[in-house]
PDB file of N, CA and C in Angstrom:
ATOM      1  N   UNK A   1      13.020  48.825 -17.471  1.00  0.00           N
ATOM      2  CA  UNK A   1      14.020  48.077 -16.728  1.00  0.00           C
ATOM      3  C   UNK A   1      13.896  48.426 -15.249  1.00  0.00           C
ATOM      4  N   UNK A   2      14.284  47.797 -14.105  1.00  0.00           N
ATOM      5  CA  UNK A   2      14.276  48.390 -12.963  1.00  0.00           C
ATOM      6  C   UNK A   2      15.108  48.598 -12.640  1.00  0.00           C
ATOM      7  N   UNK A   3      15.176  49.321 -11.244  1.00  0.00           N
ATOM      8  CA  UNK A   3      16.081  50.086 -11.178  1.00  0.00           C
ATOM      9  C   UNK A   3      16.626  49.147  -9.793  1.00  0.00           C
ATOM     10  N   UNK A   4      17.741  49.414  -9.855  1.00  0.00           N
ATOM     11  CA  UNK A   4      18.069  48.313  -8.715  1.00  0.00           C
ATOM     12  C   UNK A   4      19.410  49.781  -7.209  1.00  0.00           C
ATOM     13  N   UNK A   5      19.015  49.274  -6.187  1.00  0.00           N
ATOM     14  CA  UNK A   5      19.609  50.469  -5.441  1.00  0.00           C
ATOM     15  C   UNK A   5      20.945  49.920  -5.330  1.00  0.00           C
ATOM     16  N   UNK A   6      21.763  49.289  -5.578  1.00  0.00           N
ATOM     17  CA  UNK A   6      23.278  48.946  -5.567  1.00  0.00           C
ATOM     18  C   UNK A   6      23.331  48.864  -7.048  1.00  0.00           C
ATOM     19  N   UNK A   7      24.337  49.186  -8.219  1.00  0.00           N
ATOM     20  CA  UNK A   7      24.957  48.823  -8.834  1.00  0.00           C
ATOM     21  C   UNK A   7      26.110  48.217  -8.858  1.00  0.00           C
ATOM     22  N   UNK A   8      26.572  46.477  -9.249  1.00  0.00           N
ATOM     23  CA  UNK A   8      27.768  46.118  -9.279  1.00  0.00           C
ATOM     24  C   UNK A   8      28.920  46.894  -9.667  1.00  0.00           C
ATOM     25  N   UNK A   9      30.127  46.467  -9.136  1.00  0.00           N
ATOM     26  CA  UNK A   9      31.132  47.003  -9.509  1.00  0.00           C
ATOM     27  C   UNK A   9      31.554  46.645 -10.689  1.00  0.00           C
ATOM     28  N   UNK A  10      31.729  45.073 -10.965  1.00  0.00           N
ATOM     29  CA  UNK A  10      32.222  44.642 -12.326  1.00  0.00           C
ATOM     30  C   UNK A  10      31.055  44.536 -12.821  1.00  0.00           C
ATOM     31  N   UNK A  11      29.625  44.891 -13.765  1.00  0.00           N
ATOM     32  CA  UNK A  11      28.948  44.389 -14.365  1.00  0.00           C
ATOM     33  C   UNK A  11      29.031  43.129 -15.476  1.00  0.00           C
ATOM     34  N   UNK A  12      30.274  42.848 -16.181  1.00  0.00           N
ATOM     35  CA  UNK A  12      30.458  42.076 -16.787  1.00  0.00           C
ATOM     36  C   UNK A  12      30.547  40.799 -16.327  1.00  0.00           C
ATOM     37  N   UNK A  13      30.749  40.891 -14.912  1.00  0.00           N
ATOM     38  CA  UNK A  13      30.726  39.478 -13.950  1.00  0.00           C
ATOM     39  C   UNK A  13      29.219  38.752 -13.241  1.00  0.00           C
ATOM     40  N   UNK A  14      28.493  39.926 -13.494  1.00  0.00           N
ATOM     41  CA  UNK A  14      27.337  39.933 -12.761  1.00  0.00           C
ATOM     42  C   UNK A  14      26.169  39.418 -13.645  1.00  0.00           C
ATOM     43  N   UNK A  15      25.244  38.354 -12.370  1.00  0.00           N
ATOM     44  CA  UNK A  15      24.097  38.926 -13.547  1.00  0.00           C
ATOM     45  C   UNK A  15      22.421  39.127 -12.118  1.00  0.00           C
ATOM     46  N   UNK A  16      21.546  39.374 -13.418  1.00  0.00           N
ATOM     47  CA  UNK A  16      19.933  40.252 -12.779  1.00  0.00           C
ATOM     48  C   UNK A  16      19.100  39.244 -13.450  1.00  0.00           C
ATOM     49  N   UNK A  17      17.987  38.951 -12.255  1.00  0.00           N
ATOM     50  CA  UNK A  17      16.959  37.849 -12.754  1.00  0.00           C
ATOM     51  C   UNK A  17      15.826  38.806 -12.073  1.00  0.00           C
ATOM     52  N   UNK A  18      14.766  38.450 -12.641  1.00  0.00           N
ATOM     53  CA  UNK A  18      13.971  39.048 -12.147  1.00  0.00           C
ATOM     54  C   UNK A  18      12.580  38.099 -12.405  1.00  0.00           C
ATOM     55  N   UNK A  19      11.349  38.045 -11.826  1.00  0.00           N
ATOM     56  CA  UNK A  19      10.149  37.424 -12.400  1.00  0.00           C
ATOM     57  C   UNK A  19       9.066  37.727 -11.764  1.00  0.00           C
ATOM     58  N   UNK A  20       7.951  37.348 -12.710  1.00  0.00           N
ATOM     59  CA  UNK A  20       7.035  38.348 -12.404  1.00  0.00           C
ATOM     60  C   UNK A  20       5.513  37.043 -12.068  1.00  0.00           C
ATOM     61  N   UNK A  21       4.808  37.116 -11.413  1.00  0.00           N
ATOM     62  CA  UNK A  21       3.381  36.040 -11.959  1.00  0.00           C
ATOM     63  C   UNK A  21       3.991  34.324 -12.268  1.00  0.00           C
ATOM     64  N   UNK A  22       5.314  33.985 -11.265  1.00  0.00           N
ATOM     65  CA  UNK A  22       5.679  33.093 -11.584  1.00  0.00           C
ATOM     66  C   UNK A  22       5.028  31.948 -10.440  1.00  0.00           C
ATOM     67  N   UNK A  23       4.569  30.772 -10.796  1.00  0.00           N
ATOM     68  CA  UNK A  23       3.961  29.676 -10.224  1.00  0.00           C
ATOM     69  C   UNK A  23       4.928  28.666  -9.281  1.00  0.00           C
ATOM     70  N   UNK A  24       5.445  29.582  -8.697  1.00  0.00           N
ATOM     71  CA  UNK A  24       6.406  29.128  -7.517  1.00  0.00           C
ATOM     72  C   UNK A  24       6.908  29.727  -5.882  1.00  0.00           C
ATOM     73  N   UNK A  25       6.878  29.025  -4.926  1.00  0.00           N
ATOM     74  CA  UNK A  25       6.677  29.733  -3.740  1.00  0.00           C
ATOM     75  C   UNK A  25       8.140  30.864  -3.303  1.00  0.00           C
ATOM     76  N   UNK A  26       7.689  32.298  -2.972  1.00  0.00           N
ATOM     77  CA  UNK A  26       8.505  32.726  -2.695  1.00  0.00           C
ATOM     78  C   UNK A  26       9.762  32.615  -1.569  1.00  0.00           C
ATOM     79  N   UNK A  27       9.496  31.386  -0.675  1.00  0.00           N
ATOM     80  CA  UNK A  27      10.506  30.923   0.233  1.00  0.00           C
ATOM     81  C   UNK A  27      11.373  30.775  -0.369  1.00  0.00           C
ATOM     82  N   UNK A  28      10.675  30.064  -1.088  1.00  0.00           N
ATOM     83  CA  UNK A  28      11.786  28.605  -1.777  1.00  0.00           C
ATOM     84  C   UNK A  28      12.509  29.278  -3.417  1.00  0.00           C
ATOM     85  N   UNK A  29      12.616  30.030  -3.908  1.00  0.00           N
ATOM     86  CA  UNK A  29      12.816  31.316  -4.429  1.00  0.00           C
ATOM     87  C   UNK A  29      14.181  31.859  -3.862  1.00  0.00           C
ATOM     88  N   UNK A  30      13.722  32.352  -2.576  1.00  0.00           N
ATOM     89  CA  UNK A  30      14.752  32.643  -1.705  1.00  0.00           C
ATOM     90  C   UNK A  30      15.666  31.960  -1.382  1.00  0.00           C
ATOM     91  N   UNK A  31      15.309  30.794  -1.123  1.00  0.00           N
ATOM     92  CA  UNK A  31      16.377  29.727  -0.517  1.00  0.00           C
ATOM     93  C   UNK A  31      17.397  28.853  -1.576  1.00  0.00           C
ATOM     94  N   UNK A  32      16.808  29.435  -2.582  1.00  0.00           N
ATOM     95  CA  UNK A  32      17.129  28.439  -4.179  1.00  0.00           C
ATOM     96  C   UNK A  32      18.525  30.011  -4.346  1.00  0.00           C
ATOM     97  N   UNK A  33      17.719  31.382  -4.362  1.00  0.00           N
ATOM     98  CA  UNK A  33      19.316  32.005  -4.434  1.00  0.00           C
ATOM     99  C   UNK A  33      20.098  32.249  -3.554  1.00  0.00           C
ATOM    100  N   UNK A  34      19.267  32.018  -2.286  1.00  0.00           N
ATOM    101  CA  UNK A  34      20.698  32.122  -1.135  1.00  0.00           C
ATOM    102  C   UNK A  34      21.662  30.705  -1.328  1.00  0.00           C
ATOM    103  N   UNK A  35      21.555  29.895  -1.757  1.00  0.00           N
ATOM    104  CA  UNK A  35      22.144  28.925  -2.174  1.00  0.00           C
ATOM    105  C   UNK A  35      23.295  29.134  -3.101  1.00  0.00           C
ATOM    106  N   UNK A  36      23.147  29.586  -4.161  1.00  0.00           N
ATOM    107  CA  UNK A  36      23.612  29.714  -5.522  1.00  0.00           C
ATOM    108  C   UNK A  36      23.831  31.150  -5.637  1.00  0.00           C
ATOM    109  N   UNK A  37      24.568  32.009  -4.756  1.00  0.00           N
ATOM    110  CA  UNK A  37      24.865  33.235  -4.900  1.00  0.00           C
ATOM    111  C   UNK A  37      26.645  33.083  -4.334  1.00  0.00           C
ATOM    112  N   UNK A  38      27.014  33.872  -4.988  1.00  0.00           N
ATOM    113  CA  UNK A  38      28.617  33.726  -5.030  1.00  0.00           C
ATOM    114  C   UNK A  38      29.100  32.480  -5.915  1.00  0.00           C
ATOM    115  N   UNK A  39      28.454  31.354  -6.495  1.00  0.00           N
ATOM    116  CA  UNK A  39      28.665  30.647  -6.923  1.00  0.00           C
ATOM    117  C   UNK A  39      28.883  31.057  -9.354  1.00  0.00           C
ATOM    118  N   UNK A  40      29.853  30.209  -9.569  1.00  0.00           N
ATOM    119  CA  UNK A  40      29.810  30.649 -11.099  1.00  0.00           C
ATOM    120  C   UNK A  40      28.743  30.125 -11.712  1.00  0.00           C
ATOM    121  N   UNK A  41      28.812  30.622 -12.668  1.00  0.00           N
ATOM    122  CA  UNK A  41      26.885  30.208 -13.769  1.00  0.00           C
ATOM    123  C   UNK A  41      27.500  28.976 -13.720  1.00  0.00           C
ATOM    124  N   UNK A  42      28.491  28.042 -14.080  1.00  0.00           N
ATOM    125  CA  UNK A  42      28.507  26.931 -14.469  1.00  0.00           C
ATOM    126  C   UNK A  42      27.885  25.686 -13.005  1.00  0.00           C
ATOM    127  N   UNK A  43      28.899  26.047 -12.670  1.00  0.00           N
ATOM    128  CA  UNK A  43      28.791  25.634 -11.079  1.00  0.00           C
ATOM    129  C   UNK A  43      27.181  25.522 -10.989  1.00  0.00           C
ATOM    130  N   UNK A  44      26.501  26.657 -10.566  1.00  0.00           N
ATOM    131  CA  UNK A  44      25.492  27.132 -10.228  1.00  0.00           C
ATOM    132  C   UNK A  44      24.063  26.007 -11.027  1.00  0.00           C
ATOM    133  N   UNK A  45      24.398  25.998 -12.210  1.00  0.00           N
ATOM    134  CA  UNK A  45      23.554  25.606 -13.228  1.00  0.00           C
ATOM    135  C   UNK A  45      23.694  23.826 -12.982  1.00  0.00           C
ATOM    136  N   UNK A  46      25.302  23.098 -12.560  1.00  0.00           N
ATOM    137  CA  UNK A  46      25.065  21.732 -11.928  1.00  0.00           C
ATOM    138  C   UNK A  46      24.925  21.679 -10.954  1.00  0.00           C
ATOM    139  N   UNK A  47      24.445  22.675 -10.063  1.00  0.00           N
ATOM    140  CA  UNK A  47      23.887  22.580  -8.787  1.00  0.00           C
ATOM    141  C   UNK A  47      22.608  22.284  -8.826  1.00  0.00           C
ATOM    142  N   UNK A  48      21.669  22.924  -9.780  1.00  0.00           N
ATOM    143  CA  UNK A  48      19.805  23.013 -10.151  1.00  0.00           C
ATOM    144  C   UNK A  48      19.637  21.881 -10.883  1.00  0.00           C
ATOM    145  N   UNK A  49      20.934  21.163 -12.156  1.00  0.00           N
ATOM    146  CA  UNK A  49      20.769  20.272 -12.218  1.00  0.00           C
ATOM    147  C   UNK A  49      20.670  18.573 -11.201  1.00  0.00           C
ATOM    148  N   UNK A  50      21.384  18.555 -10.776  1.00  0.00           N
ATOM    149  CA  UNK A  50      21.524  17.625  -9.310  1.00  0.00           C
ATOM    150  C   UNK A  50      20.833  17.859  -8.488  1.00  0.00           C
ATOM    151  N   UNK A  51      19.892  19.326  -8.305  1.00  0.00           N
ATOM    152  CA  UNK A  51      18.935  19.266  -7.415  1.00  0.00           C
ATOM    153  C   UNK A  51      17.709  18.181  -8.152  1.00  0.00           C
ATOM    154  N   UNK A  52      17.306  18.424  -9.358  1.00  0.00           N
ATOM    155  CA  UNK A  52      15.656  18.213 -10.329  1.00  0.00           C
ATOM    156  C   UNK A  52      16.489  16.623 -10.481  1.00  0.00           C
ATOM    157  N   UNK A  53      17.825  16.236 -10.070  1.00  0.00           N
ATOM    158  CA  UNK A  53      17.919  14.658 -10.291  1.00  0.00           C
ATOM    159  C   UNK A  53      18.150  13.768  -8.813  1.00  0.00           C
ATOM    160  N   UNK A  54      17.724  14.587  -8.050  1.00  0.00           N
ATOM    161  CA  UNK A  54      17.504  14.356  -6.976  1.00  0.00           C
ATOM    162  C   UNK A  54      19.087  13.978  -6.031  1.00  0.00           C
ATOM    163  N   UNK A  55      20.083  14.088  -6.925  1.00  0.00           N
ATOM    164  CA  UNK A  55      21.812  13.995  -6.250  1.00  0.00           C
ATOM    165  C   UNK A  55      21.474  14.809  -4.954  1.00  0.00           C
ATOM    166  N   UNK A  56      20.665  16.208  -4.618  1.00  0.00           N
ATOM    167  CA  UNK A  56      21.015  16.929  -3.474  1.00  0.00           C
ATOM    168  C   UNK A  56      20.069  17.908  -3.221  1.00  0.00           C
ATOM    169  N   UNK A  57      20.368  18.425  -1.969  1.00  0.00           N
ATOM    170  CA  UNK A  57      18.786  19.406  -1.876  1.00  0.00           C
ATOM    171  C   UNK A  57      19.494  21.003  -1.690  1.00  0.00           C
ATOM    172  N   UNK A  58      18.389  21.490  -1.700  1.00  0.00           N
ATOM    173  CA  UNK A  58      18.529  23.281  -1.441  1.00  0.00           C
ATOM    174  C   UNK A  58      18.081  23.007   0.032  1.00  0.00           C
ATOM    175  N   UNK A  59      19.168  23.450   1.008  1.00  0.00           N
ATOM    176  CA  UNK A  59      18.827  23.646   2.451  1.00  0.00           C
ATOM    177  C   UNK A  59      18.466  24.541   2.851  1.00  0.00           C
ATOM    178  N   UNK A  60      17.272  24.603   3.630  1.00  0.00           N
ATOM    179  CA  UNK A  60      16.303  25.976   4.259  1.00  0.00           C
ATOM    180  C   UNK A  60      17.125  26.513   5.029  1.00  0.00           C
ATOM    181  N   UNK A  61      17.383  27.884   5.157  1.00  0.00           N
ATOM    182  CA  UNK A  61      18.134  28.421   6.362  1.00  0.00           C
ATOM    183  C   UNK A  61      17.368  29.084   6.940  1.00  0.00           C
ATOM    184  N   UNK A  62      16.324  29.925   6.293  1.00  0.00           N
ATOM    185  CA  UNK A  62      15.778  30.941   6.859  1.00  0.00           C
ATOM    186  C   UNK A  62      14.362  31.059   7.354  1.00  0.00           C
ATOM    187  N   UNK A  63      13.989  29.892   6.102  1.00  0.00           N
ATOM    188  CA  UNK A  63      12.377  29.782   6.623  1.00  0.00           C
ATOM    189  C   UNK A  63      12.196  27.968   6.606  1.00  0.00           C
ATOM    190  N   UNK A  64      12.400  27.756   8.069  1.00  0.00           N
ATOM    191  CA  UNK A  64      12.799  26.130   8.633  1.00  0.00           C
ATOM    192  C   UNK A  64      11.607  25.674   9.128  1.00  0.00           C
ATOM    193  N   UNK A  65      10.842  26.507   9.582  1.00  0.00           N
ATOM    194  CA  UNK A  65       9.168  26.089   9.896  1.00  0.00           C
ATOM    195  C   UNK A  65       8.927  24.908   8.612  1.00  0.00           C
ATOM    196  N   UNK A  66       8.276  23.492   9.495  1.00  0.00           N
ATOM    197  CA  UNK A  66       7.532  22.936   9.133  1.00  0.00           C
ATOM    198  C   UNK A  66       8.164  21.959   7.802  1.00  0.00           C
ATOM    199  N   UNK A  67       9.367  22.711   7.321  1.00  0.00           N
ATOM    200  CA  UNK A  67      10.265  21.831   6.397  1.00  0.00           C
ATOM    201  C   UNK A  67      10.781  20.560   6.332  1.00  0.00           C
ATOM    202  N   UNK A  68      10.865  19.338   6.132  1.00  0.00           N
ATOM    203  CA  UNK A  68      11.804  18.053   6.333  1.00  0.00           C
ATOM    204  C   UNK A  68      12.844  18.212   6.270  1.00  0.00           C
ATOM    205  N   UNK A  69      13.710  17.741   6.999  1.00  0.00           N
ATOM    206  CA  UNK A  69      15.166  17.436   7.130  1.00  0.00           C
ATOM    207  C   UNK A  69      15.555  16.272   6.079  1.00  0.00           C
ATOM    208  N   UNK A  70      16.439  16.273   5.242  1.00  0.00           N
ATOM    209  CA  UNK A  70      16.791  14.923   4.338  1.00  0.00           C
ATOM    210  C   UNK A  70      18.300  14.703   5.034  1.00  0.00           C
ATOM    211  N   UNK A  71      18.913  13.445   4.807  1.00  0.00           N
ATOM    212  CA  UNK A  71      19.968  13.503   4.893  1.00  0.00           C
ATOM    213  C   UNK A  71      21.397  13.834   4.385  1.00  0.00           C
ATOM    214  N   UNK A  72      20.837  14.566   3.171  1.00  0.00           N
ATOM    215  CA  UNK A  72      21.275  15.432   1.433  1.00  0.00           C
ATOM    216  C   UNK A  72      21.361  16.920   2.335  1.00  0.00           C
ATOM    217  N   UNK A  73      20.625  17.109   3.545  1.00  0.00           N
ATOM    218  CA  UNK A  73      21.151  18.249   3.651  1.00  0.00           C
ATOM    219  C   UNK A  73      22.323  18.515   4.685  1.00  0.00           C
ATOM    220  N   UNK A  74      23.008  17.514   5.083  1.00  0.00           N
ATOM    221  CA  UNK A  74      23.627  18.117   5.627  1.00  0.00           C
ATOM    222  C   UNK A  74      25.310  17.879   5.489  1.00  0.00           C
ATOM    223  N   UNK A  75      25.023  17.298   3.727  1.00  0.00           N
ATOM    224  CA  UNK A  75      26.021  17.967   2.730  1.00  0.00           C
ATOM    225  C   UNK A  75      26.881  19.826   3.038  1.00  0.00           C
ATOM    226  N   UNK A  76      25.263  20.000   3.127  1.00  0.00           N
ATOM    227  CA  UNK A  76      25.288  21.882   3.115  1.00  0.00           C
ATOM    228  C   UNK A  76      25.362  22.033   4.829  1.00  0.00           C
ATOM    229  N   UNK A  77      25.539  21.656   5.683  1.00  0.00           N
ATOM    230  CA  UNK A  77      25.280  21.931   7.073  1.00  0.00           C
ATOM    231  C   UNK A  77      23.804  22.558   7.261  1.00  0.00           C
ATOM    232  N   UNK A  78      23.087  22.221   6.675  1.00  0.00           N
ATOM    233  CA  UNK A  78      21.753  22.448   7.104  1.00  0.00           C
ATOM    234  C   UNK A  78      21.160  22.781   8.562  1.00  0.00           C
ATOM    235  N   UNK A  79      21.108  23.930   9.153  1.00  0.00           N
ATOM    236  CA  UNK A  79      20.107  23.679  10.322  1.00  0.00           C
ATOM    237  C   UNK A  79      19.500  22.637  10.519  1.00  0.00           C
ATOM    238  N   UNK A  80      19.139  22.031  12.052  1.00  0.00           N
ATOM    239  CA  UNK A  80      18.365  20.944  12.020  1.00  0.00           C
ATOM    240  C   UNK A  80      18.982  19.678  12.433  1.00  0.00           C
ATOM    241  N   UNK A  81      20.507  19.261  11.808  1.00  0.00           N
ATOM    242  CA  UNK A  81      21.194  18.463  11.643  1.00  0.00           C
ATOM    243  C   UNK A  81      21.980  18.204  13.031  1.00  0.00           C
TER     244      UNK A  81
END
């Protein structure tokens, strides 16, 4: 298991993802959980859905180089906008 340097306070509220050799870019990784952090699993889970049905996008905050602007992002106040 790894070891993680913060332990939650409530663990029962929390959860740990982890992946390893996965075929996806680490920006966008990033930007997919800075999105969906503080948010509930339910919530969270029709958020990824409505993203893959194209209702809305994951807005870049951090790594904006070279990205498109949609007009879905500025739902989220997207940089850019």
């Amino acid at each position: 298991m790894v070891r993680y340097s913060v332990e939650p306070d409530v663990p029962e509220k929390t959860s740990k993802s982890r992946g390893s050799h996965l075929r996806v870019h680490f920006k966008h990784c990033r930007e997919i959980a800075h999105q969906t952090n503080g948010m509930n699993s339910e919530k969270a889970l029709k958020f990824c859905d409505d993203v893959l049905a194209f209702r809305t996008t994951v807005s870049f905050v951090k790594y904006t180089g070279g990205i498109g602007h949609t007009a879905q992002a500025k739902q989220h106040k997207a940089p850019g906008n």
